[in-house]
C-alpha atoms as a PDB file:
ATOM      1  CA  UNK A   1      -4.235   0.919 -16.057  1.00  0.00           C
ATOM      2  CA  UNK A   2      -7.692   0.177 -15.193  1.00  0.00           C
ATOM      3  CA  UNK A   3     -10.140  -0.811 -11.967  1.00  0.00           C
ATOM      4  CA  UNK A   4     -10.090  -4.737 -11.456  1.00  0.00           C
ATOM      5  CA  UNK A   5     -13.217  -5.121  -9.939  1.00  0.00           C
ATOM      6  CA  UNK A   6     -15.674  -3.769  -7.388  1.00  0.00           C
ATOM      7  CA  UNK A   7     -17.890  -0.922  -7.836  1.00  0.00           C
ATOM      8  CA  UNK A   8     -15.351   0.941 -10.490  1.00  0.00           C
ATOM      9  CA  UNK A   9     -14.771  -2.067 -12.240  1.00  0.00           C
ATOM     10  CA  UNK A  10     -12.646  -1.264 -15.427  1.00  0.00           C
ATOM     11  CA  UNK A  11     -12.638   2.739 -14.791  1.00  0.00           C
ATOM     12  CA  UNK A  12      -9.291   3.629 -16.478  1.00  0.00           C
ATOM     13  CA  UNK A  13      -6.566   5.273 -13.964  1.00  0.00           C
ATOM     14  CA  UNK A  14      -3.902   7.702 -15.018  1.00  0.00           C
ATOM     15  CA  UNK A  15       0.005   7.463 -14.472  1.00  0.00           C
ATOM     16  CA  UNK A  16       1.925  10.467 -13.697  1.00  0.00           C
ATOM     17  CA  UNK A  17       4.292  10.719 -16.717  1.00  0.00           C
ATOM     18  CA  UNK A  18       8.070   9.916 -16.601  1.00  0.00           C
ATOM     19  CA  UNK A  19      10.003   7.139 -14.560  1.00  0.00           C
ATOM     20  CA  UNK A  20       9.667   8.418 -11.186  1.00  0.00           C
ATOM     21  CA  UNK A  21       6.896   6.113 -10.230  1.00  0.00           C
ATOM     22  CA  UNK A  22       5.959   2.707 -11.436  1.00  0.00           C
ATOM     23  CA  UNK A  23       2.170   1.905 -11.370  1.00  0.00           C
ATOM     24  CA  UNK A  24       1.173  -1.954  -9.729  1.00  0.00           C
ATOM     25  CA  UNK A  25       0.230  -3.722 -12.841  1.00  0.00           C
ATOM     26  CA  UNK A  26      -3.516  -4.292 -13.532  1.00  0.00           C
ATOM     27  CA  UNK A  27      -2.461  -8.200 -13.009  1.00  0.00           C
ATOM     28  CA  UNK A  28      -0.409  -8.176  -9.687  1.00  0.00           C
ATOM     29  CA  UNK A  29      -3.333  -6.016  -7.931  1.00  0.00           C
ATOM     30  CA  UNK A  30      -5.645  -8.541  -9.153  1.00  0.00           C
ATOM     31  CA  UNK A  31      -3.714 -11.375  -7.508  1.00  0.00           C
ATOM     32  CA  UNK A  32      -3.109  -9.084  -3.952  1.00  0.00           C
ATOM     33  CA  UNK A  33      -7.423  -8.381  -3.989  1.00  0.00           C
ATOM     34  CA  UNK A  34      -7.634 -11.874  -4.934  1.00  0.00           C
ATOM     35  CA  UNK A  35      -5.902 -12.949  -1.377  1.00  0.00           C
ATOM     36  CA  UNK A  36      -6.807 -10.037   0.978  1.00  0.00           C
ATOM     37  CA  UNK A  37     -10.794  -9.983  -0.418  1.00  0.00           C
ATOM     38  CA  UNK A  38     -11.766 -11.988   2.621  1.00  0.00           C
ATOM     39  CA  UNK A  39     -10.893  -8.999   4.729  1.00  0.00           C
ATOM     40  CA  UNK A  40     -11.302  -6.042   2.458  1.00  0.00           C
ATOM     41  CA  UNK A  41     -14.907  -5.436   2.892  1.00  0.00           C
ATOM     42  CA  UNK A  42     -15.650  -2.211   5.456  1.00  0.00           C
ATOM     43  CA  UNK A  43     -11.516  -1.913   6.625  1.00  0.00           C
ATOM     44  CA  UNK A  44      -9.499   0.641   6.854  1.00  0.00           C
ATOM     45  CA  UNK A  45      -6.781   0.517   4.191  1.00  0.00           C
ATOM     46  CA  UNK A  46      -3.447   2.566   4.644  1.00  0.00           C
ATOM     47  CA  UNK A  47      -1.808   2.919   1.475  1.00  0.00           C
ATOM     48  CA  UNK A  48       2.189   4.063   1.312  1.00  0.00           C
ATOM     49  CA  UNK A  49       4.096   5.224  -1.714  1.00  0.00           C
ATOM     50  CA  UNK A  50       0.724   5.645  -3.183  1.00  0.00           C
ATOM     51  CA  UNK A  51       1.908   6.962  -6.497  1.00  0.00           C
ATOM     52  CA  UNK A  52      -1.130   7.016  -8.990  1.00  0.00           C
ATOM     53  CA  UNK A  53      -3.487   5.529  -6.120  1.00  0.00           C
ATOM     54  CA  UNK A  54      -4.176   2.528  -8.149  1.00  0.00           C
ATOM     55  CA  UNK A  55      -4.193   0.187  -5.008  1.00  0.00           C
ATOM     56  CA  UNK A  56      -6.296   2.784  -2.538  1.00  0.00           C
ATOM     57  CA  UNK A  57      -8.700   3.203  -4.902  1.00  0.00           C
ATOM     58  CA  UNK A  58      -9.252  -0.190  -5.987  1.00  0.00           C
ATOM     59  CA  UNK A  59     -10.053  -1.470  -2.306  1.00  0.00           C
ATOM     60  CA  UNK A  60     -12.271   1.398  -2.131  1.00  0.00           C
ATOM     61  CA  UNK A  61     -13.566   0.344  -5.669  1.00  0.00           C
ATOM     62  CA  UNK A  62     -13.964  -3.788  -3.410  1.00  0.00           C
ATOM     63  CA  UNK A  63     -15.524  -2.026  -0.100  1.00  0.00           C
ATOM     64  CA  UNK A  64     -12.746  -0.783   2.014  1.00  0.00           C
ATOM     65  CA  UNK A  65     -14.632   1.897   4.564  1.00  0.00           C
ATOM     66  CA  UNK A  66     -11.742   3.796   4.083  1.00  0.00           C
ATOM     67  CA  UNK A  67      -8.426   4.735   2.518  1.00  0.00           C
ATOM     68  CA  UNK A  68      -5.928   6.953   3.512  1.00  0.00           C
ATOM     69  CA  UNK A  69      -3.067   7.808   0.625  1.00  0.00           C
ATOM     70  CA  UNK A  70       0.548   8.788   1.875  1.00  0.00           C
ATOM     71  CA  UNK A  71       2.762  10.089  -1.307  1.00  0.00           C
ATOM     72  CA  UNK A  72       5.237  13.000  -1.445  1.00  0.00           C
ATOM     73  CA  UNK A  73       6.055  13.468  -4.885  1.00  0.00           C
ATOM     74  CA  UNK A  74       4.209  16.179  -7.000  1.00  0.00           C
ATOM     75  CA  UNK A  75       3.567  14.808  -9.920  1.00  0.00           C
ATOM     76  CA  UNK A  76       2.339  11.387  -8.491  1.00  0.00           C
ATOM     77  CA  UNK A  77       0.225  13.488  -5.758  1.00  0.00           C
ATOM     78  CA  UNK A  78      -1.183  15.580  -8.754  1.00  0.00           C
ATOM     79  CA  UNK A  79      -2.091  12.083 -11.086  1.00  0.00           C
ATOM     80  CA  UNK A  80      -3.740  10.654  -7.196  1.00  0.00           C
ATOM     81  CA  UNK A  81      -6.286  13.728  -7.334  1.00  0.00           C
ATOM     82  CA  UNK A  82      -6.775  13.788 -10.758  1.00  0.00           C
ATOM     83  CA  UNK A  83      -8.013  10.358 -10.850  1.00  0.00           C
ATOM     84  CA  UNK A  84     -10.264  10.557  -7.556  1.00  0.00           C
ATOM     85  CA  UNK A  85     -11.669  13.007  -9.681  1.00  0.00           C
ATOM     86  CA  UNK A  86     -12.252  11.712 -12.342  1.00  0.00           C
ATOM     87  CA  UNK A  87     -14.191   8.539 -10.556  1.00  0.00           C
ATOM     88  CA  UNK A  88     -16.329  10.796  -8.228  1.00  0.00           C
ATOM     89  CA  UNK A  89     -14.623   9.739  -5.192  1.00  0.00           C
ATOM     90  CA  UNK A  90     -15.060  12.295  -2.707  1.00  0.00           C
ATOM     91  CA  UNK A  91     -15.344  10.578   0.184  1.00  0.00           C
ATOM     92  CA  UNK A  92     -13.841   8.158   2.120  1.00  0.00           C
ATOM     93  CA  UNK A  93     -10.443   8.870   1.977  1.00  0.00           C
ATOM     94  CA  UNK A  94      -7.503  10.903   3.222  1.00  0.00           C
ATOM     95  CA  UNK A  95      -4.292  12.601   1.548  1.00  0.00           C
ATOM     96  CA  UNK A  96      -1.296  13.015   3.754  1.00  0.00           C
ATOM     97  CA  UNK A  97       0.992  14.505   1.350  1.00  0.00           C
ATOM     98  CA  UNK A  98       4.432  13.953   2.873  1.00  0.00           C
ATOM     99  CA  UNK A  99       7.301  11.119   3.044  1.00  0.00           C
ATOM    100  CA  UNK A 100       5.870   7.847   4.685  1.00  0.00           C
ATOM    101  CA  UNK A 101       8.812   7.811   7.518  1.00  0.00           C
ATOM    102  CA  UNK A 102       7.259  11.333   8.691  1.00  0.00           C
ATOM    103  CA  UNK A 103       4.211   9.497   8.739  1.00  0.00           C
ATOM    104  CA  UNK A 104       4.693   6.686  10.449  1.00  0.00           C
ATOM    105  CA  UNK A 105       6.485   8.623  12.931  1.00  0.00           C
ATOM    106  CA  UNK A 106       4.208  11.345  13.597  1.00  0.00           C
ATOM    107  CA  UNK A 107       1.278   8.508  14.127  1.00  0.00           C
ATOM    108  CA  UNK A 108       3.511   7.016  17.120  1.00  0.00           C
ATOM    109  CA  UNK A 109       3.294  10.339  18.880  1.00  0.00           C
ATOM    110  CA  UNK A 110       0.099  11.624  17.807  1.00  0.00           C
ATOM    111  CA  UNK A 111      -2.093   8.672  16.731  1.00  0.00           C
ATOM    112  CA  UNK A 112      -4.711   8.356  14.319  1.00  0.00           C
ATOM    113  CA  UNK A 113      -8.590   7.893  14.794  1.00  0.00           C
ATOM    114  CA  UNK A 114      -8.695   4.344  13.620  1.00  0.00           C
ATOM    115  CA  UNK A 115      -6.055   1.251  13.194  1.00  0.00           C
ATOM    116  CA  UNK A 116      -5.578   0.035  10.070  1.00  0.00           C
ATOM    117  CA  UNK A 117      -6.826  -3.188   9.150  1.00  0.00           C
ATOM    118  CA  UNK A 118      -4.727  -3.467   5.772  1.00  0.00           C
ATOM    119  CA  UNK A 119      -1.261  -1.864   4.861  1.00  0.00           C
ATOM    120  CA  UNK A 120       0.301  -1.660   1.347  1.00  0.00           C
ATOM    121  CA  UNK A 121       3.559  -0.368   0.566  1.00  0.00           C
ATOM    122  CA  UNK A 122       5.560  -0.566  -2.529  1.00  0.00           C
ATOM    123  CA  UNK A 123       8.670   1.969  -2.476  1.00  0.00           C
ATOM    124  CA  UNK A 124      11.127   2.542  -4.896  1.00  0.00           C
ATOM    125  CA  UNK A 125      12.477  -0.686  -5.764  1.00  0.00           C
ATOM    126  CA  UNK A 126      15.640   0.651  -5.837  1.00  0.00           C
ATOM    127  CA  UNK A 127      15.522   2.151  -2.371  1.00  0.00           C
ATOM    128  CA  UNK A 128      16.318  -0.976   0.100  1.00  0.00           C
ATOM    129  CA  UNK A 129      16.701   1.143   3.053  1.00  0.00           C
ATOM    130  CA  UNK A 130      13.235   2.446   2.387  1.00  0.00           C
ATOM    131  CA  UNK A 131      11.414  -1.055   2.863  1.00  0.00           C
ATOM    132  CA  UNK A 132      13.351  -1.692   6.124  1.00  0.00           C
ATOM    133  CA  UNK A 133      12.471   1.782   7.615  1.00  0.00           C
ATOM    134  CA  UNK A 134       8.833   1.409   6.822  1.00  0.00           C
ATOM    135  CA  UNK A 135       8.653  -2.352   7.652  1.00  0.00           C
ATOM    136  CA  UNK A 136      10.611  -1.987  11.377  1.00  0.00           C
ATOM    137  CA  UNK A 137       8.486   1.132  11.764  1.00  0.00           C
ATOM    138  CA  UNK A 138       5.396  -0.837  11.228  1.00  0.00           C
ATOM    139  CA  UNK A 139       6.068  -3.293  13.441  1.00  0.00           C
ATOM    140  CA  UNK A 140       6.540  -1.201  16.176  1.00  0.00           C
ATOM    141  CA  UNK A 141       3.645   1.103  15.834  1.00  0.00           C
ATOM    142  CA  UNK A 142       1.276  -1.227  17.903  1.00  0.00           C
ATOM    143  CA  UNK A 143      -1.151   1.799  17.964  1.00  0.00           C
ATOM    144  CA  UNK A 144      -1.139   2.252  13.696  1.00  0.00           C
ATOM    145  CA  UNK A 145      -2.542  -1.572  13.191  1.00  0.00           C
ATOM    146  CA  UNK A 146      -5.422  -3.397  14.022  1.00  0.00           C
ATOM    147  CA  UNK A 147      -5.090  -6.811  15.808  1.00  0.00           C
ATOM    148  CA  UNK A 148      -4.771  -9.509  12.863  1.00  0.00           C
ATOM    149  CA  UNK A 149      -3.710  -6.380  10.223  1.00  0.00           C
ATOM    150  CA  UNK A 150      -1.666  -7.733   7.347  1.00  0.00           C
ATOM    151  CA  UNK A 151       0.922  -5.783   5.903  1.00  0.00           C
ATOM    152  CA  UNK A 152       2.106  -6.407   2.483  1.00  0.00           C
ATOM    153  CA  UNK A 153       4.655  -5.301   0.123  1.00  0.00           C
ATOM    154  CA  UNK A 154       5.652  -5.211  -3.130  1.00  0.00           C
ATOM    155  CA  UNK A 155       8.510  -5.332  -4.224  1.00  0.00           C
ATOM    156  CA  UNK A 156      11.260  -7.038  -7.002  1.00  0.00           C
ATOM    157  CA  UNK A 157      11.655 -10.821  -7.190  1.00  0.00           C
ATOM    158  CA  UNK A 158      13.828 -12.809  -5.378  1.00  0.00           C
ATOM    159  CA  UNK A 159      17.248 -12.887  -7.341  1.00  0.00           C
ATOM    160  CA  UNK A 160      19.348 -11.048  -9.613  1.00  0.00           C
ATOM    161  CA  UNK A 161      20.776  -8.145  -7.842  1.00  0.00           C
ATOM    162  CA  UNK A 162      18.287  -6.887  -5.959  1.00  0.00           C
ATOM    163  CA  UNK A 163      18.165  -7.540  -2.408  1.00  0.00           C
ATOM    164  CA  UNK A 164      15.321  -9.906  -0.621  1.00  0.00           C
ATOM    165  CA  UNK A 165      13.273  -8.272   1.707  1.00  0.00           C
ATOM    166  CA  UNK A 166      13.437 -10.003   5.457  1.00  0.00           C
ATOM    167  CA  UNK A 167      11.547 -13.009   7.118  1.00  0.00           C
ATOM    168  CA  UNK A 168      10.895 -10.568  10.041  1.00  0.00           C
ATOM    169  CA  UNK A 169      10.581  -6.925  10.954  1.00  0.00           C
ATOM    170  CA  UNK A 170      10.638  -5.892  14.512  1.00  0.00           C
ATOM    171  CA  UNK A 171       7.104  -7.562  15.507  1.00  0.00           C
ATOM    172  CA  UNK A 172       6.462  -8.092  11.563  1.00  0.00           C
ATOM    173  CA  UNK A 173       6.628 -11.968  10.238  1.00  0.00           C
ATOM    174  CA  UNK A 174       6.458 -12.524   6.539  1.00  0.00           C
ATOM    175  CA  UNK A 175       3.478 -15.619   6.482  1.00  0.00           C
ATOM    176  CA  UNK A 176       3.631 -15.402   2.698  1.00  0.00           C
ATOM    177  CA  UNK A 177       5.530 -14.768  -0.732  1.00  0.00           C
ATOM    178  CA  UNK A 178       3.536 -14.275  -3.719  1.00  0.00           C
ATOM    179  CA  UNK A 179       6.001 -14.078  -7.497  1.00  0.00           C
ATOM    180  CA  UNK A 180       4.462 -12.851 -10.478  1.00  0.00           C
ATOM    181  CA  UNK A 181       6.643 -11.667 -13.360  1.00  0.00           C
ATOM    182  CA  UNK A 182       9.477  -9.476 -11.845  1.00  0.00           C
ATOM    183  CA  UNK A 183       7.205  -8.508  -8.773  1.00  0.00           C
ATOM    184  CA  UNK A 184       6.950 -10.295  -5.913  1.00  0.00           C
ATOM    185  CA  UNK A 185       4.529  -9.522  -3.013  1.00  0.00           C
ATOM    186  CA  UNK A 186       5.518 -10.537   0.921  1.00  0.00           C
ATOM    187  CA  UNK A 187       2.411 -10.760   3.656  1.00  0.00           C
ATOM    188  CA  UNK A 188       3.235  -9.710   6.834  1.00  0.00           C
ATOM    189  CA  UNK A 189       1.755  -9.999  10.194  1.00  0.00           C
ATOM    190  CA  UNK A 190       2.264  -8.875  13.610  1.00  0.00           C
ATOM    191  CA  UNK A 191       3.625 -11.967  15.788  1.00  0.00           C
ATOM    192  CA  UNK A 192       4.909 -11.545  19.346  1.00  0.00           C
ATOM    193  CA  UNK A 193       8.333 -12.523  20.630  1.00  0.00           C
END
């Protein structure tokens, strides 16, 4: 796994080892900076199920004024410091280490200093309920997201037995579908009723 492009351009990332969390391939983050780059430049990126921080740190790596990581797990929290470390970031970013429901929750009662301007998420693949929890959660947390924020998420291709994520979450409308390989990657913004 390596930096795409931008400032770290082809600094090598670290995994943390085992199963438990599956990286965003080098390719499929190149296609996601490849749409969003018109509006990556000084935003404020929120990045859930962070993992290894591949994502975070590559739109720091393309200008993003800031990032802030949510992850729970240990080992992926431990591989996420290790390789801000390792690239000299020490600035520009925040670690809330905790599950990204808590998160999102806590930010409707006690919001955060700035709105983000660009949201990633890419659960468990396996964990359905966890995309429509954090994608109705979204859409409701008017405070959380800047006007015109895009939300995106990865997650499997259409077919097979996995199950499609939704046109629409709460205020959330998917306004794109991206397929590449087995990943797929669905655009979301904020539309009202």
């Amino acid at each position: 796994m390596r930096i795409v492009s931008g400032s770290l351009r082809s600094r090598a990332l670290k995994a943390p080892s085992g199963l438990a969390t599956r990286p965003t391939s080098d390719r499929l983050r190149e296609t996601l900076f490849n749409v969003i780059a018109p509006r990556i430049l000084g935003a404020a990126f929120l990045d859930l199920y962070a993992g290894s921080g591949a994502v975070g740190i590559e739109a720091l790596s393309r200008g993003a004024a800031g990032v802030t990581f949510v992850e729970r797990a240990p080992a992926a929290l431990k591989a996420l410091r290790a390789n801000l470390g390792a690239l000299g970031i020490d600035a520009g970013f925040r670690i809330d280490a905790g599950s990204v429901a808590a998160f999102l929750k806590r930010s409707k009662t006690a919001p955060l200093p700035t709105a983000f301007d660009l949201v990633f998420l890419d659960p468990p693949w396996n964990a359905a309920d966890e995309y429509a929890l954090c994608l109705d959660l979204l859409g409701g947390a008017v405070d959380l997201l800047a006007p015109d924020a895009l939300v995106v998420a990865e997650h499997p291709r259409k077919g097979g037995r996995k199950q499609p994520l939704e046109d629409r979450y709460s205020t959330l409308r998917r306004t794109r579908l991206l397929e590449q390989g087995d990943a797929a990657l669905s655009f979301y913004q904020a539309v009202a009723f």
